[in-house]
Protein backbone atom coordinates (compact mmCIF):
# COMPACT_ATOMS: atom_id res chain seq x y z
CA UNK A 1 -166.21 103.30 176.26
CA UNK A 2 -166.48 100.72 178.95
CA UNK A 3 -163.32 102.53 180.92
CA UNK A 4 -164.51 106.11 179.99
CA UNK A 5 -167.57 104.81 182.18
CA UNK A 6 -165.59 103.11 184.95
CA UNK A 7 -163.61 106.79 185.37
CA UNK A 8 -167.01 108.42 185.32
CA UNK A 9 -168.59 106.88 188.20
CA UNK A 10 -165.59 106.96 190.23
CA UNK A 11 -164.98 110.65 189.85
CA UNK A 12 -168.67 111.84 190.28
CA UNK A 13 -169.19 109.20 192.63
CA UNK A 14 -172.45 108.14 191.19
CA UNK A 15 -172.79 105.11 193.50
CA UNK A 16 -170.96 102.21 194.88
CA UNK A 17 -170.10 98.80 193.69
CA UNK A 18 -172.51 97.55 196.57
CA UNK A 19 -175.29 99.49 195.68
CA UNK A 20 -178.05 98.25 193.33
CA UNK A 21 -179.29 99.49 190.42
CA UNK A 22 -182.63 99.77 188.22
CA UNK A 23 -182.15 100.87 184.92
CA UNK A 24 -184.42 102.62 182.99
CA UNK A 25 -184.66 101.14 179.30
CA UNK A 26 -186.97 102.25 176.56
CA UNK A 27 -185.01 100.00 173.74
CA UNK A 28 -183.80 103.46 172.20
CA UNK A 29 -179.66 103.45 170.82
CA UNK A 30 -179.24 105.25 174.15
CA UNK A 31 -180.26 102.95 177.03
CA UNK A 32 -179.23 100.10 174.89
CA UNK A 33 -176.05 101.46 175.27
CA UNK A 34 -175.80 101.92 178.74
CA UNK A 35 -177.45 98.46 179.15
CA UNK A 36 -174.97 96.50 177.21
CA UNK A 37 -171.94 98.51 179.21
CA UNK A 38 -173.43 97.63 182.74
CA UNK A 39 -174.38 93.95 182.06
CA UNK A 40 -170.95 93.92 181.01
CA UNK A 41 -169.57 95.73 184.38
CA UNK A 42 -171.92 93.18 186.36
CA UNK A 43 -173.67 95.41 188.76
CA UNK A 44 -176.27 94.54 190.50
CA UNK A 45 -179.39 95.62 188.59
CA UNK A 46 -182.73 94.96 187.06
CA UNK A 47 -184.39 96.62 184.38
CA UNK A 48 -187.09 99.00 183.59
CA UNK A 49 -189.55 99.37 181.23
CA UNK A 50 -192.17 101.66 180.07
CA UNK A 51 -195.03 101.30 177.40
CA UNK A 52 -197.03 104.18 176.77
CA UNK A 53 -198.70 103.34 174.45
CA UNK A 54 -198.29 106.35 172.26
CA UNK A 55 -196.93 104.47 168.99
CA UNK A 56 -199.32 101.79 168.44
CA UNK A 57 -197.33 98.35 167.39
CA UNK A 58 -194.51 100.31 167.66
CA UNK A 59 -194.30 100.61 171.11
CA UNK A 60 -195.71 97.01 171.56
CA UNK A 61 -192.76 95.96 169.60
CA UNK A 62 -190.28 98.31 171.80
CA UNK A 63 -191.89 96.05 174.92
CA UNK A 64 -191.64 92.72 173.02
CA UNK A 65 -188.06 93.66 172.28
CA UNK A 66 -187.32 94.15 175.85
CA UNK A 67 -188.77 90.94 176.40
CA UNK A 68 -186.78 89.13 174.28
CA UNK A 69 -183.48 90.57 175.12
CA UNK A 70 -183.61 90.67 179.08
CA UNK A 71 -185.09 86.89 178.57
CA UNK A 72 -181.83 85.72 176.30
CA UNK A 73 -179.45 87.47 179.20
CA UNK A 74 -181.41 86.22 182.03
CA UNK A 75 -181.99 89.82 183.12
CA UNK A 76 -185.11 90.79 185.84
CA UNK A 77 -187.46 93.34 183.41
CA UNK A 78 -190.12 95.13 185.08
CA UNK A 79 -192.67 96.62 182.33
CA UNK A 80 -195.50 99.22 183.39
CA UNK A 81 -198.11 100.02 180.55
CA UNK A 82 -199.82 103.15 180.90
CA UNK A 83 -202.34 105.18 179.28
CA UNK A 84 -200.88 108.55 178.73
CA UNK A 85 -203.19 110.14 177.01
CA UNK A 86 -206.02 109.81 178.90
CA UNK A 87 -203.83 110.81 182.05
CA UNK A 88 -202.70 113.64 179.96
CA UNK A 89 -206.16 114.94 179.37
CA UNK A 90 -207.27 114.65 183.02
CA UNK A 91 -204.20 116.51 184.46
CA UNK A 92 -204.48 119.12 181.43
CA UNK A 93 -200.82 118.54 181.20
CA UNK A 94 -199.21 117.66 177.50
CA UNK A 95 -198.47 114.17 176.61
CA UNK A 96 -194.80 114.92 176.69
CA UNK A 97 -195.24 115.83 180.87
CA UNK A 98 -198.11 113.28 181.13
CA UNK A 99 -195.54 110.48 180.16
CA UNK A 100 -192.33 111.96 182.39
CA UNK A 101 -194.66 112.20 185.23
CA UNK A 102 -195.99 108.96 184.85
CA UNK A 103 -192.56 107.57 184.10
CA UNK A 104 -190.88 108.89 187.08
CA UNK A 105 -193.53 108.08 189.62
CA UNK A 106 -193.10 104.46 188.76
CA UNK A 107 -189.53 103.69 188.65
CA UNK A 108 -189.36 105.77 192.33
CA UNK A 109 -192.11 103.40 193.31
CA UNK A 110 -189.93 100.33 191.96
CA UNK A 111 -187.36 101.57 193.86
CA UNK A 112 -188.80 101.47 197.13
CA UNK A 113 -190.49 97.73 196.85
CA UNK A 114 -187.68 96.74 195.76
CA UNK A 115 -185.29 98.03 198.67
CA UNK A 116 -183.04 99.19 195.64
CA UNK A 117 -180.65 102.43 195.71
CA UNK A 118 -180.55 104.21 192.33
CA UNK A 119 -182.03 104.87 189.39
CA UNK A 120 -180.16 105.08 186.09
CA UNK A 121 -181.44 106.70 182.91
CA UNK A 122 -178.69 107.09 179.67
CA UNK A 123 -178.95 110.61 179.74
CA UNK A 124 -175.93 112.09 177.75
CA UNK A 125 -173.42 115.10 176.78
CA UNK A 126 -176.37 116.06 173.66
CA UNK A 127 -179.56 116.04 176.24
CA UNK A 128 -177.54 118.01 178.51
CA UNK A 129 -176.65 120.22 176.15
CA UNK A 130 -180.15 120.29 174.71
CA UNK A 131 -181.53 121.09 178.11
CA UNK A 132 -179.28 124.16 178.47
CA UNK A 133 -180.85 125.74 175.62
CA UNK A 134 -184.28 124.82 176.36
CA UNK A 135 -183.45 126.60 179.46
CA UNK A 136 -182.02 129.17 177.85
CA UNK A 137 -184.88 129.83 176.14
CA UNK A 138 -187.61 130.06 178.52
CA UNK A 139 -185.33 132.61 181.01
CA UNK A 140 -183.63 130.52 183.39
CA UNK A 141 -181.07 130.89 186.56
CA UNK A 142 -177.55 129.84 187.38
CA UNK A 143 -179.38 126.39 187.83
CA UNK A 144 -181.26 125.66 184.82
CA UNK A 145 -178.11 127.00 182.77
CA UNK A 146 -175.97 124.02 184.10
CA UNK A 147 -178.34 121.47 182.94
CA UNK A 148 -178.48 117.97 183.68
CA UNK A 149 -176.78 116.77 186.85
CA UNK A 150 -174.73 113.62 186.84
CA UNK A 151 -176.48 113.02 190.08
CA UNK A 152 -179.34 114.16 191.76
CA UNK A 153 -180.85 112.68 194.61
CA UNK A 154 -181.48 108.76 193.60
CA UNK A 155 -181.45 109.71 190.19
CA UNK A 156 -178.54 109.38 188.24
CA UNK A 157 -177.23 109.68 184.51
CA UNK A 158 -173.98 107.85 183.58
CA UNK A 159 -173.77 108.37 179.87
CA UNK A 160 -173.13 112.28 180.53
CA UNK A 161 -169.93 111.74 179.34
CA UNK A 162 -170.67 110.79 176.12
CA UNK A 163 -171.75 112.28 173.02
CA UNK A 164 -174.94 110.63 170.75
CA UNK A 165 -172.62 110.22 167.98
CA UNK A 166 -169.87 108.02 170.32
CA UNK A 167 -173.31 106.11 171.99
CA UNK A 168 -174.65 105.19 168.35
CA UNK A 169 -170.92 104.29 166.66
CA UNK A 170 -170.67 101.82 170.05
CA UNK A 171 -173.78 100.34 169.49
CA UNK A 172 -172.69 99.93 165.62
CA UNK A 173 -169.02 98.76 166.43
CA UNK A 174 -170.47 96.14 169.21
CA UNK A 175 -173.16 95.45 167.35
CA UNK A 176 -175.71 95.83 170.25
CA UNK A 177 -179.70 95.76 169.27
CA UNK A 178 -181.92 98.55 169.48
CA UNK A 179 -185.02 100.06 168.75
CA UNK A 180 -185.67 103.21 166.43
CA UNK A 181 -187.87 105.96 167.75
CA UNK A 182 -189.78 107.37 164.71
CA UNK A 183 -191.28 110.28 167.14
CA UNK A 184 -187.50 111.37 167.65
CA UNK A 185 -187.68 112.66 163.73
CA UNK A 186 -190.49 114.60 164.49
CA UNK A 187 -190.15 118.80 165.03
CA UNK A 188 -193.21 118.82 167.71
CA UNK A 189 -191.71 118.60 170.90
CA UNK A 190 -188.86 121.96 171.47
CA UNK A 191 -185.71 119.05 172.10
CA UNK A 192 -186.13 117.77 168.71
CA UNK A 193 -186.09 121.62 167.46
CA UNK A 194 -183.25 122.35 169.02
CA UNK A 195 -182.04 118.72 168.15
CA UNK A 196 -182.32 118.97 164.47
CA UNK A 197 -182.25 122.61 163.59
CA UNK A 198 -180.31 124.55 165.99
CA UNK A 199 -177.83 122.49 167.42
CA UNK A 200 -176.70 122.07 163.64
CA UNK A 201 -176.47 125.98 162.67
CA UNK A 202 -174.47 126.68 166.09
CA UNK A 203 -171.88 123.58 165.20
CA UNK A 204 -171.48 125.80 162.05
CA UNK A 205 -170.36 128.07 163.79
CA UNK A 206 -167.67 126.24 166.21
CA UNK A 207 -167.87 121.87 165.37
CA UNK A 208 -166.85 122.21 169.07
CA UNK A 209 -169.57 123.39 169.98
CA UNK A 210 -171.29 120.69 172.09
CA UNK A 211 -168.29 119.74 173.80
CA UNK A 212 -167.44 123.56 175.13
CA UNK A 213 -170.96 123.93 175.99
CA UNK A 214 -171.06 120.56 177.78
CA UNK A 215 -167.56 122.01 179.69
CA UNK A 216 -169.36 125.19 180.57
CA UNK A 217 -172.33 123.26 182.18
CA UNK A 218 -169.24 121.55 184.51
CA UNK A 219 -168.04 125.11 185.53
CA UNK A 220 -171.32 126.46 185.89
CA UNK A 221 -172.37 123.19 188.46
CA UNK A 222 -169.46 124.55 190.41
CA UNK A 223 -170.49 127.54 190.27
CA UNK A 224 -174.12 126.59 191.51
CA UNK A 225 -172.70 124.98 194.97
CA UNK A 226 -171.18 128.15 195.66
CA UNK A 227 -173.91 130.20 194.54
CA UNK A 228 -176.44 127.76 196.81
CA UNK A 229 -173.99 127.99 199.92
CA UNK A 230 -174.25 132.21 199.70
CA UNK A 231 -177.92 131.88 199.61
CA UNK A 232 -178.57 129.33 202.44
CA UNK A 233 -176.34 130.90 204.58
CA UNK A 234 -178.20 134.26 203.70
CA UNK A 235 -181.75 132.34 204.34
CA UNK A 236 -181.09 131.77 208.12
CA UNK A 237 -181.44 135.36 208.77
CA UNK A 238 -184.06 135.73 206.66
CA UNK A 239 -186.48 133.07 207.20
CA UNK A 240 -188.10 131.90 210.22
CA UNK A 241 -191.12 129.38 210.83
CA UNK A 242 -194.40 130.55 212.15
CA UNK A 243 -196.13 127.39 212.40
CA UNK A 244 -197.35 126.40 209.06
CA UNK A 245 -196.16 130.21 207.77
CA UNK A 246 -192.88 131.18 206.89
CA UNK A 247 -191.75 134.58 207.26
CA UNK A 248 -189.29 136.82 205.87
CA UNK A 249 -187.52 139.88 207.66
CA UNK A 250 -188.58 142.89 205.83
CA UNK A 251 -185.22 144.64 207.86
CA UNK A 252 -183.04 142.04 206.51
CA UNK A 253 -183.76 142.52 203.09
CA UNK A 254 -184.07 146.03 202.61
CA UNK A 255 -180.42 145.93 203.74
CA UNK A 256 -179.44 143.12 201.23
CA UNK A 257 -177.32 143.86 198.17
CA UNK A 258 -179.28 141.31 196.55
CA UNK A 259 -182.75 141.21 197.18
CA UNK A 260 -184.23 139.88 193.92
CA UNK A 261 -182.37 137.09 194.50
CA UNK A 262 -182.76 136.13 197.73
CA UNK A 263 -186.19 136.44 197.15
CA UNK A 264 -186.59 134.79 194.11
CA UNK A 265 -184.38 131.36 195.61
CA UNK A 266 -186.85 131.43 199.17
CA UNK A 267 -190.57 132.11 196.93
CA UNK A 268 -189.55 130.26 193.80
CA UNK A 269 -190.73 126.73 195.02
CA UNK A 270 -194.12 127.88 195.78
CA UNK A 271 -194.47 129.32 192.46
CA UNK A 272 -193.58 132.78 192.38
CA UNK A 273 -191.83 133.60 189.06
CA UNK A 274 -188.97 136.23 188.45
CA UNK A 275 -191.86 138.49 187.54
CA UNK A 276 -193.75 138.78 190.83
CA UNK A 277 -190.44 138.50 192.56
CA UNK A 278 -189.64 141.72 191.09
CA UNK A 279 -192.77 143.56 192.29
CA UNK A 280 -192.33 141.91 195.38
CA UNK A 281 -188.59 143.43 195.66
CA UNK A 282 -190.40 146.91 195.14
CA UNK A 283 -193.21 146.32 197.56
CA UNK A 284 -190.49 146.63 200.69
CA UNK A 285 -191.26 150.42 201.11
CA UNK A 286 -195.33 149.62 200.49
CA UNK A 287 -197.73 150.19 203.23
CA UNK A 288 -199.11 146.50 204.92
CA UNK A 289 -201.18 144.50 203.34
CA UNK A 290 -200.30 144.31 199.81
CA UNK A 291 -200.44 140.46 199.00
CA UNK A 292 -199.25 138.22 195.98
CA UNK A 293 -200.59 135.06 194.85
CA UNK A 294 -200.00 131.78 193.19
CA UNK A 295 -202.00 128.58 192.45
CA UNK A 296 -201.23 127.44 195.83
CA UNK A 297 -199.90 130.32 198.05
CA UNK A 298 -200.21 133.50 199.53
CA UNK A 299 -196.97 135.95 200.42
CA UNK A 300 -199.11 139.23 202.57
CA UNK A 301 -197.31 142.17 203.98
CA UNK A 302 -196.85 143.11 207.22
CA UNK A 303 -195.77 145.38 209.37
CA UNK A 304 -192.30 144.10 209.66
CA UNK A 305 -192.57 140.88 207.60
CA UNK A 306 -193.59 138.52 204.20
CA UNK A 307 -195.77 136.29 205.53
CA UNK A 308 -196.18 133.40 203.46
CA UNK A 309 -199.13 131.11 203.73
CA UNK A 310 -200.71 128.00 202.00
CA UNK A 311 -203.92 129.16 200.36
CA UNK A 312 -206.86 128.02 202.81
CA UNK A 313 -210.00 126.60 201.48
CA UNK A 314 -211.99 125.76 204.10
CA UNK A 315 -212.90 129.91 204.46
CA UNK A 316 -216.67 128.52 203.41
CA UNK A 317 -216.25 125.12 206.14
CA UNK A 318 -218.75 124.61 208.47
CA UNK A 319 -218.26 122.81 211.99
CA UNK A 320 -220.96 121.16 214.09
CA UNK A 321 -220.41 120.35 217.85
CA UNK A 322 -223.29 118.33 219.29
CA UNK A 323 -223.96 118.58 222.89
CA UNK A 324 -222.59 114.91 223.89
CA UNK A 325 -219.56 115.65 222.12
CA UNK A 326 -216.28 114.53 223.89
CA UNK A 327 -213.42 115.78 220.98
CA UNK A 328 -213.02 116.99 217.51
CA UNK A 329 -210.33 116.46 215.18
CA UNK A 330 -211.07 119.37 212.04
CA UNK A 331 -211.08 121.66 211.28
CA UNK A 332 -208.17 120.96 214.58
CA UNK A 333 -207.76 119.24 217.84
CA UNK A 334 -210.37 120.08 220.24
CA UNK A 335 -211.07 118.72 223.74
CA UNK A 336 -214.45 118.78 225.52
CA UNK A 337 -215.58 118.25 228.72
CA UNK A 338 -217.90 118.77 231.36
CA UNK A 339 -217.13 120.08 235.42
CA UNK A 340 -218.95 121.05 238.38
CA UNK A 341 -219.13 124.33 239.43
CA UNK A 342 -217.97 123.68 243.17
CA UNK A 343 -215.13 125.06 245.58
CA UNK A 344 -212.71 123.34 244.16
CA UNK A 345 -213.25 124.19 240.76
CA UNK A 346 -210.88 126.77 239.21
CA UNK A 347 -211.25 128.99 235.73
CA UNK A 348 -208.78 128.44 233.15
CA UNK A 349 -205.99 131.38 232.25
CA UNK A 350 -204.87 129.54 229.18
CA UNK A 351 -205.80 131.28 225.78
CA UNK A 352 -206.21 127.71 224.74
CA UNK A 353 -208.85 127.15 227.00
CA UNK A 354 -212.65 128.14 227.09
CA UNK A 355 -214.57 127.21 230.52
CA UNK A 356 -218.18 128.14 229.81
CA UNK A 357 -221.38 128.22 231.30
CA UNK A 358 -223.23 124.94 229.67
CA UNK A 359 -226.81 126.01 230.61
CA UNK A 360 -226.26 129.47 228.34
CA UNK A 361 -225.57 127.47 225.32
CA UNK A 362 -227.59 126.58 222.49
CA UNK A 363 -226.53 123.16 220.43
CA UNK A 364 -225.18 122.46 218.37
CA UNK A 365 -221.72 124.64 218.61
CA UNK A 366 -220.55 126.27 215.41
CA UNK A 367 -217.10 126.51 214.54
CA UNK A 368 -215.94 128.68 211.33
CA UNK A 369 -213.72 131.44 209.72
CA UNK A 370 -215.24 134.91 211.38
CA UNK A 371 -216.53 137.23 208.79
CA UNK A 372 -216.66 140.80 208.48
CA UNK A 373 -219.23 142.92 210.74
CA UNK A 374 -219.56 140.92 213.41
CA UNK A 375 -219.13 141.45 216.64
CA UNK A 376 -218.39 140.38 220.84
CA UNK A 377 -218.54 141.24 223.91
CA UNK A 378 -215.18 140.59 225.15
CA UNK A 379 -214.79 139.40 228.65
CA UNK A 380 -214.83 142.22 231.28
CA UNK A 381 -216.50 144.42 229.42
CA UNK A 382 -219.87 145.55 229.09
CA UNK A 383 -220.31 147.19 225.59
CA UNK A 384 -219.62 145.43 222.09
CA UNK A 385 -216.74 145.42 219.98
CA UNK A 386 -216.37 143.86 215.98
CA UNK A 387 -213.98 141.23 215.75
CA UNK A 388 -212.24 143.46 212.75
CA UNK A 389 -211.21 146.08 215.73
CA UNK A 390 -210.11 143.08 218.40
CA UNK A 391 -208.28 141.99 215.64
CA UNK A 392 -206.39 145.58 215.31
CA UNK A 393 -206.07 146.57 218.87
CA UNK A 394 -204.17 142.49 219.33
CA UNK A 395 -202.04 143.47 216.32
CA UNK A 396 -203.20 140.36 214.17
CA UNK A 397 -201.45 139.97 210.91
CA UNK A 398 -203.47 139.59 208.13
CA UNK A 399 -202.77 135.28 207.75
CA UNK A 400 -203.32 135.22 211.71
CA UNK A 401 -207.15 137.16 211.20
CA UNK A 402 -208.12 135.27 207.90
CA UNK A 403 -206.82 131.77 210.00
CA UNK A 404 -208.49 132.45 213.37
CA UNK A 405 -211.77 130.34 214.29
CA UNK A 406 -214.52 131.72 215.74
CA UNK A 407 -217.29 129.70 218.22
CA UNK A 408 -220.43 130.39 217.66
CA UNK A 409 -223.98 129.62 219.95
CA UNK A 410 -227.14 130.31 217.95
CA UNK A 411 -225.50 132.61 215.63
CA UNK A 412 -223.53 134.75 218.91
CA UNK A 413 -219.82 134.67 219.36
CA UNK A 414 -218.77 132.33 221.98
CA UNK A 415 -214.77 132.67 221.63
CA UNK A 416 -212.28 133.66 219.59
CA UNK A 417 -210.28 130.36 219.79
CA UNK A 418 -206.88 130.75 221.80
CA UNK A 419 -207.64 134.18 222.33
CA UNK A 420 -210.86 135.85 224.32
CA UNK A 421 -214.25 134.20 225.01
CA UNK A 422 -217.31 136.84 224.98
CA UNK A 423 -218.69 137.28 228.46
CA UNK A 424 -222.28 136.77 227.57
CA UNK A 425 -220.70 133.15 228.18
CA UNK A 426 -219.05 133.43 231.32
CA UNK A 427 -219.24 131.75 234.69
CA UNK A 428 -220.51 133.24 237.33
CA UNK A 429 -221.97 132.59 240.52
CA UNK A 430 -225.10 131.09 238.94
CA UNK A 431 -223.08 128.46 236.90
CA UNK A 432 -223.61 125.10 237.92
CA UNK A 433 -221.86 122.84 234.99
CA UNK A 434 -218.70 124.08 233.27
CA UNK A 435 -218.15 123.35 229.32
CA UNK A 436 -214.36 123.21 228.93
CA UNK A 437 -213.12 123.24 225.81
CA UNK A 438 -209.67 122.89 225.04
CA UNK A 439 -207.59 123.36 221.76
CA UNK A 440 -205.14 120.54 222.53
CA UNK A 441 -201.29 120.79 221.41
């Protein structure tokens, strides 16, 4: 197995002889295994731990274990206990993602104080297989069908290769140590489903089963790159960056062969599913306006675009601006300060910029989210308007109304930040002190 391995690395060039390595070990056949083969290749490496303390003495004794054999081969172990079930019940997560998050938080942690380059975990040919079912299962893309990567970022999995049955008859012929797993007999968790029931009825059908299906995964992680390079090229028409918004060219899409898909690849990491993507797709021809949700964003359209925004919560926020105050830092950058009204002085044309008359101010300053009814007096005009019809006759989108800030003086609108300050507020001839206020870059 040890030049199965070698071959491995080199061809999915996993990582370099230079590089160093932590390896993640639970004491399982598995990463045993893999941590026999690489003491044996002498990398560079320590080794990883984790006790979850799920199993009672068992998985004290998986620790002890760990102890015992890194101490014998004079081999760096790092060991993190955690309490998973209490940080499962907080999160409202199930154990099974309390202890992967957990897990994985850590050894990327270790990583970085360490100054070390990769982590390994003895993933193999049966997980990845395993995975593409689960997958499967739950309604998945091109990506989720080609399972577990070799390589993904630091993260990478040098058993794939290799079959459970070749891992365990190593471990037997070599006589390497390891811990059994009693929860791995268990039919809770989906994997051990698949593991124990259905993996065995589809080898019935073809004992090559696995080994085509592990094949397939290599095609279809070909596949992937070219499928990926289609849609980013296809992304830089559609998507452009609006500050903290992204939006997406309605034009561009109606005229796309493929608009589920483009759709579902740009909204999918902000947790639109296939679903919503779908009655996205058919909004294109809707009116303005219609607007889809998840936990944490918002996709509204517009007249020509998706605009897609992170869901605000400070629509309730409250901001207080004394009368000696010099700047502000929330709910943004603000500026303050106070000039003479003299010759020299000259008003402001920036929309980021308010020059007011002090003395017609009543502190403190209010700064919030507008809300509907109200109303201004814009400068240069005499009669009143409501902000909802300022924000129609500028052509506001919908994110650009719900995100603009309005100053307020005793309950009047002073400005509409960065865009028009009421002229009860204005200087004039009478104005001796000038409150700038400036919404700085």
């Amino acid at each position: 197995m040890l030049p199965e391995l070698k071959n491995y690395i080199a061809a999915e060039s996993l990582f370099s002889a230079a590089d160093r390595l932590v390896l993640a070990v639970s004491g399982g056949c598995d990463s045993m295994v893999m941590l026999e083969l690489f003491r044996q290749l002498e990398y560079d490496f320590v080794v990883a731990h984790c006790n979850f303390k799920l199993r009672g003495a068992e998985s004290d004794g998986d620790e002890v274990f760990m102890h015992d054999y890194c101490g014998e081969h004079g081999i760096e172990l790092h060991v993190k206990t955690f309490d998973t079930r209490e940080f499962a019940l907080q999160e409202g997560i199930s154990i099974e993602m309390a202890a992967r998050e957990l897990r994985y938080q850590w050894f990327y942690e270790l990583l970085d104080s360490l100054a070390y380059s990769y982590l390994m975990t003895a993933h193999h040919q049966d997980d990845l297989v395993e995975t593409m079912l689960i997958n499967l299962s739950r309604g998945t893309g091109i990506r989720g069908l080609s399972g577990i990567h070799p390589k993904r970022g630091r993260l990478v999995r040098p058993l794939l290769f290799a079959a459970r049955e070749q891992l365990m008859a190593y471990a037997q012929t070599m006589n390497v140590p390891f811990r059994n797993d009693s929860s791995n007999l268990e039919f809770v968790h989906h994997r051990n489903l698949i593991r124990h029931k259905i993996l065995p009825l589809l080898e019935e059908i073809n004992p090559a089963f696995k080994v085509n299906a592990a094949k397939t995964a290599a095609i279809l992680r070909e596949t992937e790159k070219v499928y990926q390079a289609k849609v980013d090229e296809e992304r830089q028409h559609l998507v452009s960056r609006d500050g903290s918004s992204l939006k997406l060219d309605l034009a561009f899409l109606q005229q796309s062969p493929f608009v589920e898909t483009l759709l579902f690849e740009v909204l999918h990491p902000f947790g639109f599913n296939s679903d919503q993507v779908k009655e996205i797709g058919l909004a294109l021809s809707a009116e303005a306006g219609k607007v889809f949700y998840t936990e944490t964003h918002r996709l509204v359209k517009d007249r020509d675009v998706f605009i897609l925004t992170q869901k605000s919560t400070d629509h309730l926020s409250r901001f207080y601006i004394e009368v000696d105050c010099l700047e502000m830092t929330k709910p943004f950058d603000l500026q303050l300060e106070r000039l003479a009204r003299n010759k020299h002085f000259q008003i402001s044309k920036s929309p980021a910029v308010a020059d007011l008359d002090i003395d017609l101010l009543e502190f403190p300053l209010v700064l919030k989210k507008w809300e509907q009814g109200e109303y201004f007096q814009p400068l240069g005009m005499s009669g009143f308007k409501k902000l909802s019809d300022f924000f129609v006759d500028e052509k506001f989108s919908i994110p650009e109304k719900e995100n603009c800030w309005i100053l307020y003086s005793a309950g009047k609108v002073v400005w509409i930040v960065g865009h028009r300050i009421d002229n009860r507020f204005k200087i004039s001839d009478n104005t001796r002190t000038v409150l700038r206020i400036t919404v700085a870059d």
